[in-house]
Protein backbone atom coordinates (compact mmCIF):
# COMPACT_ATOMS: atom_id res chain seq x y z
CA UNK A 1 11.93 29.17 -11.05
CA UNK A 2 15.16 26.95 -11.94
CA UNK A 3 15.94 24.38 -10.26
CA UNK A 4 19.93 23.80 -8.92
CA UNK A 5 21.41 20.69 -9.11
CA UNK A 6 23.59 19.78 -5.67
CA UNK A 7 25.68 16.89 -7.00
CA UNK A 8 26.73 14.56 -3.91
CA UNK A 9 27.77 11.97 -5.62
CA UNK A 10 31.37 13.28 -7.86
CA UNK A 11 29.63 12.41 -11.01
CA UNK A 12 31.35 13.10 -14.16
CA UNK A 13 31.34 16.68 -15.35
CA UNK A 14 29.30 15.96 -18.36
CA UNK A 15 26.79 13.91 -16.74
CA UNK A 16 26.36 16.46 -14.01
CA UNK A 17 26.05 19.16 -16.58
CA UNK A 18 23.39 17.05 -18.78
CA UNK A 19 21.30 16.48 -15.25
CA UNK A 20 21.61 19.96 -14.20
CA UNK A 21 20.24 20.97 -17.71
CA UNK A 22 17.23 18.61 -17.38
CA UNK A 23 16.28 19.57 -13.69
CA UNK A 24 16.94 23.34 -14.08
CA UNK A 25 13.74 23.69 -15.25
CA UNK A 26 11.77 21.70 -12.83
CA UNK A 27 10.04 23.90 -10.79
CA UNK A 28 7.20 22.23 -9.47
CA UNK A 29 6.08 18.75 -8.42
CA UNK A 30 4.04 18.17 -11.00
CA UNK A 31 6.57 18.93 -13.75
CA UNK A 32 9.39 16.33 -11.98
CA UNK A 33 6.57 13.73 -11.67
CA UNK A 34 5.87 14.51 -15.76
CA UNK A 35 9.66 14.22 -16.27
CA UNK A 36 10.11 11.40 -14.35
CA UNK A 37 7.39 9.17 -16.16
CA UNK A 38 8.76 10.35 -19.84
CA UNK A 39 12.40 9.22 -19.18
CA UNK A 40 13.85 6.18 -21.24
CA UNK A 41 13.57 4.17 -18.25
CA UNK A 42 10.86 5.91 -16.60
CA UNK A 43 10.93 6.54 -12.28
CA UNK A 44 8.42 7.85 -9.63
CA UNK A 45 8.58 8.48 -6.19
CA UNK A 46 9.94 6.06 -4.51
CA UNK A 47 9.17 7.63 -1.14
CA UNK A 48 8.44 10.97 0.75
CA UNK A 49 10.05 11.83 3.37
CA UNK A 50 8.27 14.69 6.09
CA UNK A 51 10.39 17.24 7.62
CA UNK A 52 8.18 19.36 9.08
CA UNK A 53 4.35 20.02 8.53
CA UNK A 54 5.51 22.10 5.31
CA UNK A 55 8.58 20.86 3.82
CA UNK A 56 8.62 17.18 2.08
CA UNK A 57 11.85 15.69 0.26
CA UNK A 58 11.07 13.90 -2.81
CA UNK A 59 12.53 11.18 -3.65
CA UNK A 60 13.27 9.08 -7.11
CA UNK A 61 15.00 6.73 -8.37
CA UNK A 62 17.02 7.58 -11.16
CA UNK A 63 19.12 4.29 -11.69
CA UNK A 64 20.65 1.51 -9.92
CA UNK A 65 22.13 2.99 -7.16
CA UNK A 66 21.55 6.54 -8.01
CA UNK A 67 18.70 9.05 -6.79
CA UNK A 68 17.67 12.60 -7.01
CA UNK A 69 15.86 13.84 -3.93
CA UNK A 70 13.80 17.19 -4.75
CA UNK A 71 13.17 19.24 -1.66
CA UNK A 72 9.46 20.50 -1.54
CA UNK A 73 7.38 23.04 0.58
């Protein structure tokens, strides 16, 4: 399963593209959390947020100011 990258935020083609490359691939929780903890600057969650009884967003800090927010059922 790849994961799509939904870019809200205009970044710059070429940092979009190298994000979408390093997410595309995340497609489970326990691979973002892995991911997230072997970054240069390494995030976590930084909070869950409940939808419904089934579907959770994700999300993590990335850098100042910037997040990625993983939806998860």
């Amino acid at each position: 399963m790849s994961v799509a990258l939904i870019d809200y935020a205009s970044l710059p083609s070429d940092e979009r593209d190298a994000l979408g490359a390093a997410v595309a691939p995340l497609g489970n929780l326990d691979r973002v959390l892995t991911w997230g903890r072997g970054l240069e600057a390494p995030c976590g969650v930084d909070d869950i947020l409940t939808l419904d009884e089934y579907t959770h967003d994700v999300v993590m800090r990335l850098a100042e100011n910037r997040y990625l927010v993983f939806d998860t059922s």
